[in-house]
Structures are given as structure tokens and as C-alpha cells.
PDB file of N, CA and C in Angstrom:
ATOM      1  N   UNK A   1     118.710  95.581 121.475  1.00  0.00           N
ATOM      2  CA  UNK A   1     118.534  97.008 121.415  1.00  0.00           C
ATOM      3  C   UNK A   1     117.085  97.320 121.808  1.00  0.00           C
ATOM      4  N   UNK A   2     116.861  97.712 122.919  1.00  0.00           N
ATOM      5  CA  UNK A   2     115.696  98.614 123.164  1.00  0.00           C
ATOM      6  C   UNK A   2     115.007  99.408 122.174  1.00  0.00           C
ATOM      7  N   UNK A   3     113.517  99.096 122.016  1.00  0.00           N
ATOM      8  CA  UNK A   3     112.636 100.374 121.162  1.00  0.00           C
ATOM      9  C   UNK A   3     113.410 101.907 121.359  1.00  0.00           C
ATOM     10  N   UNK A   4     113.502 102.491 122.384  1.00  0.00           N
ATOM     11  CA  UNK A   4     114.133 103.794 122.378  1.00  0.00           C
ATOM     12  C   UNK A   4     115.357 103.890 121.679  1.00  0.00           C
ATOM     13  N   UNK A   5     115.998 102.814 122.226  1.00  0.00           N
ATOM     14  CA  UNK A   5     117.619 102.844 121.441  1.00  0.00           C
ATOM     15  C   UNK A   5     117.484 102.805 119.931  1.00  0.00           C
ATOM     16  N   UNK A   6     116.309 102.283 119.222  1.00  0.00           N
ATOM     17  CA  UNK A   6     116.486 101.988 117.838  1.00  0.00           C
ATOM     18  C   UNK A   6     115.891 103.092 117.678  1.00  0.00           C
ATOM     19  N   UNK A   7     114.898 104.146 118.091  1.00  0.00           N
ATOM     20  CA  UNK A   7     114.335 105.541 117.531  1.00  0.00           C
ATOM     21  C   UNK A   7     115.517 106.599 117.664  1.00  0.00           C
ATOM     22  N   UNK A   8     116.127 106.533 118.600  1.00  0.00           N
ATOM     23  CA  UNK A   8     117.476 107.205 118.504  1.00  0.00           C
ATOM     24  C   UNK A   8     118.278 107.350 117.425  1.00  0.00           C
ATOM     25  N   UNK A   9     118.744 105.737 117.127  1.00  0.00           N
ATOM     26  CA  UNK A   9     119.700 105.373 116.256  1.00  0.00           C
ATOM     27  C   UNK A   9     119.105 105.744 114.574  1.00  0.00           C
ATOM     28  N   UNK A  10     117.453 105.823 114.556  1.00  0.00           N
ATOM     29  CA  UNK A  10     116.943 106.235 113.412  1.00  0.00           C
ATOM     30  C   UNK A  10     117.113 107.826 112.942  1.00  0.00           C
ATOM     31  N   UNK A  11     116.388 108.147 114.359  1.00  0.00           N
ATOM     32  CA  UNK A  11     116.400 109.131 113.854  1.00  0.00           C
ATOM     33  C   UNK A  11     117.998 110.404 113.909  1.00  0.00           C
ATOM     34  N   UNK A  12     118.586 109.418 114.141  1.00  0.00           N
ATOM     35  CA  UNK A  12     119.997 109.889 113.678  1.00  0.00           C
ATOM     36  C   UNK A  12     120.836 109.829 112.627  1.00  0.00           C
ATOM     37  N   UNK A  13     119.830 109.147 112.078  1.00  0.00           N
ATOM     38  CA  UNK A  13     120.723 108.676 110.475  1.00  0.00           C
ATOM     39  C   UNK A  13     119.303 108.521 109.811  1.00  0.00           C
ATOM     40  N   UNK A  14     118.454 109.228 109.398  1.00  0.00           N
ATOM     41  CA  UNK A  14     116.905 109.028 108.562  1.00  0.00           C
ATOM     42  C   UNK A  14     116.961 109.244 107.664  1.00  0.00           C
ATOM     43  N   UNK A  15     117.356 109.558 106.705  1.00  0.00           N
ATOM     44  CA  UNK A  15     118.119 109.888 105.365  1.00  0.00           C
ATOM     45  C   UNK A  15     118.941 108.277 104.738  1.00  0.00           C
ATOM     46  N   UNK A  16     119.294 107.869 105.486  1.00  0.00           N
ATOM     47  CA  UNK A  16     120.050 106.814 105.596  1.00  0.00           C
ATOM     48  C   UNK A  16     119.291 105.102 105.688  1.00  0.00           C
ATOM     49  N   UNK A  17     118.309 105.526 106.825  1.00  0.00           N
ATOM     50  CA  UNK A  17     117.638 104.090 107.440  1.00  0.00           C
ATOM     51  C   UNK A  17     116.578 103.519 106.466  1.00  0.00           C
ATOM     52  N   UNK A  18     116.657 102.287 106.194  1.00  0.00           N
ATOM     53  CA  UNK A  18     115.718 101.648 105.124  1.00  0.00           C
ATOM     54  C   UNK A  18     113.803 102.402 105.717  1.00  0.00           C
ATOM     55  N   UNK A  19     113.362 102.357 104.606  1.00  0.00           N
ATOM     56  CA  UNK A  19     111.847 102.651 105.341  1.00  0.00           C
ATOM     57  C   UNK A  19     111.153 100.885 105.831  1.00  0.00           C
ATOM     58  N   UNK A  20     111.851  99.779 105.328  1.00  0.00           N
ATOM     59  CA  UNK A  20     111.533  99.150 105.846  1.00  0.00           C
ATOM     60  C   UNK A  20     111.401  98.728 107.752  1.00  0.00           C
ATOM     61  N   UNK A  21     113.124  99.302 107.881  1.00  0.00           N
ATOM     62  CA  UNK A  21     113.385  99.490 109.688  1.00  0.00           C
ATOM     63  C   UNK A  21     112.078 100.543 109.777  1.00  0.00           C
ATOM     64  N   UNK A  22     112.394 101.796 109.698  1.00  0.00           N
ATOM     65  CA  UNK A  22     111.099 102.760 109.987  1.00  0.00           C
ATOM     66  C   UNK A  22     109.819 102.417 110.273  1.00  0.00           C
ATOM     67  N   UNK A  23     109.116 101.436 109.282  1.00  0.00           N
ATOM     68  CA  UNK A  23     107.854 100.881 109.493  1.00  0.00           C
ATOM     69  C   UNK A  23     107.550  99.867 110.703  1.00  0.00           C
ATOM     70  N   UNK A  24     108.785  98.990 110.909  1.00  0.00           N
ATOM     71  CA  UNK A  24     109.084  98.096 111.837  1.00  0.00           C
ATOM     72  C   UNK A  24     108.896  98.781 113.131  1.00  0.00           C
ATOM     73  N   UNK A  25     109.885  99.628 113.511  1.00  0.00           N
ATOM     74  CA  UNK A  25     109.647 100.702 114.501  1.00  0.00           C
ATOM     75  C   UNK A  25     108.327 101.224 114.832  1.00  0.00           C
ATOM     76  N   UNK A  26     107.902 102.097 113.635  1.00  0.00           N
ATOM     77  CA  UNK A  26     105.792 102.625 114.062  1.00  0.00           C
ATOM     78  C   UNK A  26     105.376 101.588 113.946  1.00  0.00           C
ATOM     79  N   UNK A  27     105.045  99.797 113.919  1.00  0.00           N
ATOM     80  CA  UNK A  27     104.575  99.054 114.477  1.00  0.00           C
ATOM     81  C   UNK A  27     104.899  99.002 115.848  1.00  0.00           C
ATOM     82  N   UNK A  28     105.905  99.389 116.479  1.00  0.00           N
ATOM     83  CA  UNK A  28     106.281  98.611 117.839  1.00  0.00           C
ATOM     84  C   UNK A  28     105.688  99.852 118.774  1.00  0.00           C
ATOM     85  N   UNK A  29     105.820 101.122 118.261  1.00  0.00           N
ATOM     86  CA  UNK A  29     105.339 102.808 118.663  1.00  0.00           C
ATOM     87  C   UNK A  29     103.804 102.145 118.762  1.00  0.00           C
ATOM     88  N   UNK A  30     103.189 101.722 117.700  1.00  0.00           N
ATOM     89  CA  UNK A  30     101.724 102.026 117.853  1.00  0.00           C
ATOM     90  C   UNK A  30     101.476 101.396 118.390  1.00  0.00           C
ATOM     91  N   UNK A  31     101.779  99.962 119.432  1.00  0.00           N
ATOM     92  CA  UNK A  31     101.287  99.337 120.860  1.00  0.00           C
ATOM     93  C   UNK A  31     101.228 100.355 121.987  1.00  0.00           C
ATOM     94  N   UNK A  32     101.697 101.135 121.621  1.00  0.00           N
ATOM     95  CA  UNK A  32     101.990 101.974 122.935  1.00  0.00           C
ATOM     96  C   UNK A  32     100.960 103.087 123.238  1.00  0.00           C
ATOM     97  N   UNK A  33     100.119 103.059 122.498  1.00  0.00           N
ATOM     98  CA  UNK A  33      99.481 104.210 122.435  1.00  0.00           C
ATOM     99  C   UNK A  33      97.920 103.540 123.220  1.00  0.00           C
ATOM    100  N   UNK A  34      96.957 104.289 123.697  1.00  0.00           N
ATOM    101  CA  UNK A  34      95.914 103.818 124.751  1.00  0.00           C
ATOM    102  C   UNK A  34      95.158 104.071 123.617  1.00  0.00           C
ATOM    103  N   UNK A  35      94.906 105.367 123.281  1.00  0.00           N
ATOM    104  CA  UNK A  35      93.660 105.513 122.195  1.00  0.00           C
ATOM    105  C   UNK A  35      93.569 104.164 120.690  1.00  0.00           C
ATOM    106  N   UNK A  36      92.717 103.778 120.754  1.00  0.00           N
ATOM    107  CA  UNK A  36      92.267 102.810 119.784  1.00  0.00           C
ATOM    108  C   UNK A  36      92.127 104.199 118.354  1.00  0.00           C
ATOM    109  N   UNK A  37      92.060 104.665 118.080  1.00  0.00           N
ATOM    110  CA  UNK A  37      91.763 105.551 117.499  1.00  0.00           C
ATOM    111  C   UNK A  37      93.202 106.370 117.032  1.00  0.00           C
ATOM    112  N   UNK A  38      93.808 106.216 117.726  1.00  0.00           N
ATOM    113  CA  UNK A  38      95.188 106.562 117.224  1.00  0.00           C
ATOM    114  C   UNK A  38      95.930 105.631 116.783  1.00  0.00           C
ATOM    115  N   UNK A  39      95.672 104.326 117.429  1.00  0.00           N
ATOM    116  CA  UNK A  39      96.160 103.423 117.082  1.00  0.00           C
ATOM    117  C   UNK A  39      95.751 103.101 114.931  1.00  0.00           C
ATOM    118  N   UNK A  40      94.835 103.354 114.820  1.00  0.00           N
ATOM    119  CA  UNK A  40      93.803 103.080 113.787  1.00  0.00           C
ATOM    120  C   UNK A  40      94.439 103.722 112.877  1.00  0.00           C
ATOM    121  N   UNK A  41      94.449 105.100 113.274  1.00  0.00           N
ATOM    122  CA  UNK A  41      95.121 106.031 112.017  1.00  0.00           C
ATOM    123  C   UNK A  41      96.482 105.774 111.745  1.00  0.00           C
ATOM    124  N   UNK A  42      97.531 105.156 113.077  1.00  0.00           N
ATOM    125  CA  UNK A  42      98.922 105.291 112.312  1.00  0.00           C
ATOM    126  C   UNK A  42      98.896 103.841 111.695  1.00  0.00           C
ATOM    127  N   UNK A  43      98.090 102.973 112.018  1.00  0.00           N
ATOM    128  CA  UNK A  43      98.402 101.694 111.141  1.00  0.00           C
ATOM    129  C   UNK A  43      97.565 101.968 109.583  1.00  0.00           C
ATOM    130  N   UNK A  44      96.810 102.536 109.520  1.00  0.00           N
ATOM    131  CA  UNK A  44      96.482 103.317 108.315  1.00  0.00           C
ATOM    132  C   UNK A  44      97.255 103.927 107.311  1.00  0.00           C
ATOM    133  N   UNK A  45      98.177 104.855 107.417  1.00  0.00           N
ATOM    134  CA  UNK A  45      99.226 105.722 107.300  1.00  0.00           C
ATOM    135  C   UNK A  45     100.543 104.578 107.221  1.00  0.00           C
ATOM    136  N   UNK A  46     100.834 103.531 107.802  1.00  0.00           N
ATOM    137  CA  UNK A  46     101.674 102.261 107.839  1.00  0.00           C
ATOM    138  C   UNK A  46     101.528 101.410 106.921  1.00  0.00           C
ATOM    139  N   UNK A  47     100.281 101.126 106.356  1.00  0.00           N
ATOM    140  CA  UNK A  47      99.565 100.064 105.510  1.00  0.00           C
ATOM    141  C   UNK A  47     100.015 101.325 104.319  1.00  0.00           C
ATOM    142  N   UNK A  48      99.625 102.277 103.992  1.00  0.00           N
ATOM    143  CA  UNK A  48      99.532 102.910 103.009  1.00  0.00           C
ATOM    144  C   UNK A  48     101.142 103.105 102.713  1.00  0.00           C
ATOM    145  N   UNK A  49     101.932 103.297 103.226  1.00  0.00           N
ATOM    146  CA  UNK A  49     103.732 102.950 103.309  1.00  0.00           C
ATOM    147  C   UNK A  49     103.753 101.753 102.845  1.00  0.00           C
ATOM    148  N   UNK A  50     103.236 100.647 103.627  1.00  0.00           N
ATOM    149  CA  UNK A  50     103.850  99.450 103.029  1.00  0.00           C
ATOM    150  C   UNK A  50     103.067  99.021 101.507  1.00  0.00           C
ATOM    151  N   UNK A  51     102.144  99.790 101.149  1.00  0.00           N
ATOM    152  CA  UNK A  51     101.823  99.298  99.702  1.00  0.00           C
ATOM    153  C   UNK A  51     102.597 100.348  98.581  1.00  0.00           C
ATOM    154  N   UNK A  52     103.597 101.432  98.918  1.00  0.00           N
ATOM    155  CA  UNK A  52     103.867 101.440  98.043  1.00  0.00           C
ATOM    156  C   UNK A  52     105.167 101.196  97.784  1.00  0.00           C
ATOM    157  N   UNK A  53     105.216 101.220  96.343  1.00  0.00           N
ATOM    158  CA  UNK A  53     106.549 100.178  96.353  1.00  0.00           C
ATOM    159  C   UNK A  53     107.406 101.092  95.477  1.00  0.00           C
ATOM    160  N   UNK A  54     107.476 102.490  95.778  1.00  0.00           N
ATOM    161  CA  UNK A  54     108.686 103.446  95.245  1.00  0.00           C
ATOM    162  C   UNK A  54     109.550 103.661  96.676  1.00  0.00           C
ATOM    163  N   UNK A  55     110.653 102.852  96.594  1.00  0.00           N
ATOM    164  CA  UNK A  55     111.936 103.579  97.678  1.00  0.00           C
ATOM    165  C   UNK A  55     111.455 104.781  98.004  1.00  0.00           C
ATOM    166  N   UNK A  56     111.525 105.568  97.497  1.00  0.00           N
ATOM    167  CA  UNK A  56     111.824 107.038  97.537  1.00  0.00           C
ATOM    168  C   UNK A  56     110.218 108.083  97.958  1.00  0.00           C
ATOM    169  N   UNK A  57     109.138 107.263  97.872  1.00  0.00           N
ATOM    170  CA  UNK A  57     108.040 107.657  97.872  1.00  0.00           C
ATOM    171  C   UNK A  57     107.792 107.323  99.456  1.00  0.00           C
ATOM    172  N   UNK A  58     107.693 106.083  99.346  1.00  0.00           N
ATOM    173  CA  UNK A  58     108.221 105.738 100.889  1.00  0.00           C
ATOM    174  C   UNK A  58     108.716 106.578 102.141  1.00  0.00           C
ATOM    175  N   UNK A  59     110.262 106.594 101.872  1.00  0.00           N
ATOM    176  CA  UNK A  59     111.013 107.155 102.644  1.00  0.00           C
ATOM    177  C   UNK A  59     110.569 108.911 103.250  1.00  0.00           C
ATOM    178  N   UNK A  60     109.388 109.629 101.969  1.00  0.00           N
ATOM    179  CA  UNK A  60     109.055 110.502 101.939  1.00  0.00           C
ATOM    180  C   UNK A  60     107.507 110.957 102.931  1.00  0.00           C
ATOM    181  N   UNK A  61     106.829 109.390 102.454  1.00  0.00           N
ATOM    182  CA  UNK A  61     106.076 109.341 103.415  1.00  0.00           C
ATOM    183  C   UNK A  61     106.291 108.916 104.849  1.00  0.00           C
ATOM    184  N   UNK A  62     107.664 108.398 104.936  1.00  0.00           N
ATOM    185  CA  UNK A  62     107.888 108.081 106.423  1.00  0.00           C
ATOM    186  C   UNK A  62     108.315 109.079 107.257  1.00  0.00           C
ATOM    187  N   UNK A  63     108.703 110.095 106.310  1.00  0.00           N
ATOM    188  CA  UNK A  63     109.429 111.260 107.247  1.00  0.00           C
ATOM    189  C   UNK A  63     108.043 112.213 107.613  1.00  0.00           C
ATOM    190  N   UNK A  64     106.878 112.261 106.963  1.00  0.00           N
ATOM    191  CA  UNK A  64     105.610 112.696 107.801  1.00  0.00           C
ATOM    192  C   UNK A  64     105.425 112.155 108.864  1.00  0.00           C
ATOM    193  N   UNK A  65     105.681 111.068 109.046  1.00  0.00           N
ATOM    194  CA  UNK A  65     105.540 110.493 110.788  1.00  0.00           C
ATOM    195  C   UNK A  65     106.653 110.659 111.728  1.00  0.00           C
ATOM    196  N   UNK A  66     107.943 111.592 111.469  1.00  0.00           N
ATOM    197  CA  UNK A  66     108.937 111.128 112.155  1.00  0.00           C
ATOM    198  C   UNK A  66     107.955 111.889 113.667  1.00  0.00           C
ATOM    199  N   UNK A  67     107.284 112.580 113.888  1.00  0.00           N
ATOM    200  CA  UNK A  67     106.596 113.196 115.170  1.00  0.00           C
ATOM    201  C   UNK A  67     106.459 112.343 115.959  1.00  0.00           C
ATOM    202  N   UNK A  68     105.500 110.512 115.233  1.00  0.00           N
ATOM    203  CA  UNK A  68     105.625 109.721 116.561  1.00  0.00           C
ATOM    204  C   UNK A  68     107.091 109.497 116.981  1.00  0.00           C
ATOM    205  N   UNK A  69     107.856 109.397 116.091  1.00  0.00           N
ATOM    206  CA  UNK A  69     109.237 108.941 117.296  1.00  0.00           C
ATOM    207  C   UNK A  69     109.655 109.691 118.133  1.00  0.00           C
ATOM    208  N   UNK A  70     109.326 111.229 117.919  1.00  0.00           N
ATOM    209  CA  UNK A  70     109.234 112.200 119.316  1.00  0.00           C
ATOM    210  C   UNK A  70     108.691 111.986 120.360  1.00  0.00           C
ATOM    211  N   UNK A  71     107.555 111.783 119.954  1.00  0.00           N
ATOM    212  CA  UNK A  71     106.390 111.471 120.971  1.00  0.00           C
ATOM    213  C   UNK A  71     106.415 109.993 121.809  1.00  0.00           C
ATOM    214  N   UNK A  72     106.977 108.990 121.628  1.00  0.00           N
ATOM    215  CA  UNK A  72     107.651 108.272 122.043  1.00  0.00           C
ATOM    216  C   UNK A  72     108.890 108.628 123.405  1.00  0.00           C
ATOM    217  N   UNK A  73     109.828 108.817 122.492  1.00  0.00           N
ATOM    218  CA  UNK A  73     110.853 109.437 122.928  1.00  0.00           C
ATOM    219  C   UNK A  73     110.670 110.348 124.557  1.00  0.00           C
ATOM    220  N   UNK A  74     109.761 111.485 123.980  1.00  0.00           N
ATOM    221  CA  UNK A  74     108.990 112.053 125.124  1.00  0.00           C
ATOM    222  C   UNK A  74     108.382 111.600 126.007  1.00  0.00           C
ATOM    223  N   UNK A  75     108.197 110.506 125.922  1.00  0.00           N
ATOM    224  CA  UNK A  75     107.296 109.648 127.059  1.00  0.00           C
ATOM    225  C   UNK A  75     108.026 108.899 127.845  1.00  0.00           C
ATOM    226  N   UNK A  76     109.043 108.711 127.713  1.00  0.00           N
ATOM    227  CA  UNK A  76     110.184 107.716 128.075  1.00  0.00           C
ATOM    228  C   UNK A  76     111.700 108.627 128.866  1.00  0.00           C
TER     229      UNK A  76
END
């Protein structure tokens, strides 16, 4: 499955998708990006997801980023 195919398939069911897939995904998004500096902040925002350890806190903070999978998406 292609990166695009899996932002699709997420964000078609996000309510649904572990935040673990999610995080997996904005790792593979944030190679893509030129600015070092953008790069910086979403692995920031990624690290701060993966330390916490409420399901539900998580999933809440992952849906503040669903924009990169647009922005992705949009580029492609």
C-alpha cells in the first residue's frame, strides 16, 4: 500500500484507526517536507503523541494534525 493509499484509507475511518497507524503515517509525511523546521515541529508534536499513554488523549491529539494528511494528499 502506497503512503497516499494509507492517508486515504485513514482518513476515512479516523475515529476508528489506532493512533499508533496515525503516528506511523506523520513519520513517513514528515520526510517529505524540505523545510528542516517543519520537519522539527511535527516530530515534536509526534514525540509528544507518542509519550502519552491515554488512548483517547492521543487519538485527540492526532486529530490536530489531520491538516498534514491534506497537505500531503495535495501535493500528490
Amino acid at each position: 500500500m502506497t503512503l497516499e493509499d494509507n492517508i486515504k484509507k485513514i482518513l476515512s475511518n479516523f475515529e476508528n484507526t489506532s493512533s499508533e497507524e496515525i503516528i506511523e503515517t506523520l513519520n513517513q509525511i514528515q520526510n517529505h517536507f524540505q523545510s528542516s523546521i517543519t520537519q522539527d515541529y511535527l516530530r515534536g508534536k509526534i514525540d509528544t503523541i507518542s509519550n502519552t499513554t491515554n488512548e483517547q488523549e492521543r487519538k485527540k491529539l492526532c486529530k490536530n494534525l489531520k491538516p498534514y494528511f491534506d497537505w500531503y494528499l495535495q501535493g500528490n
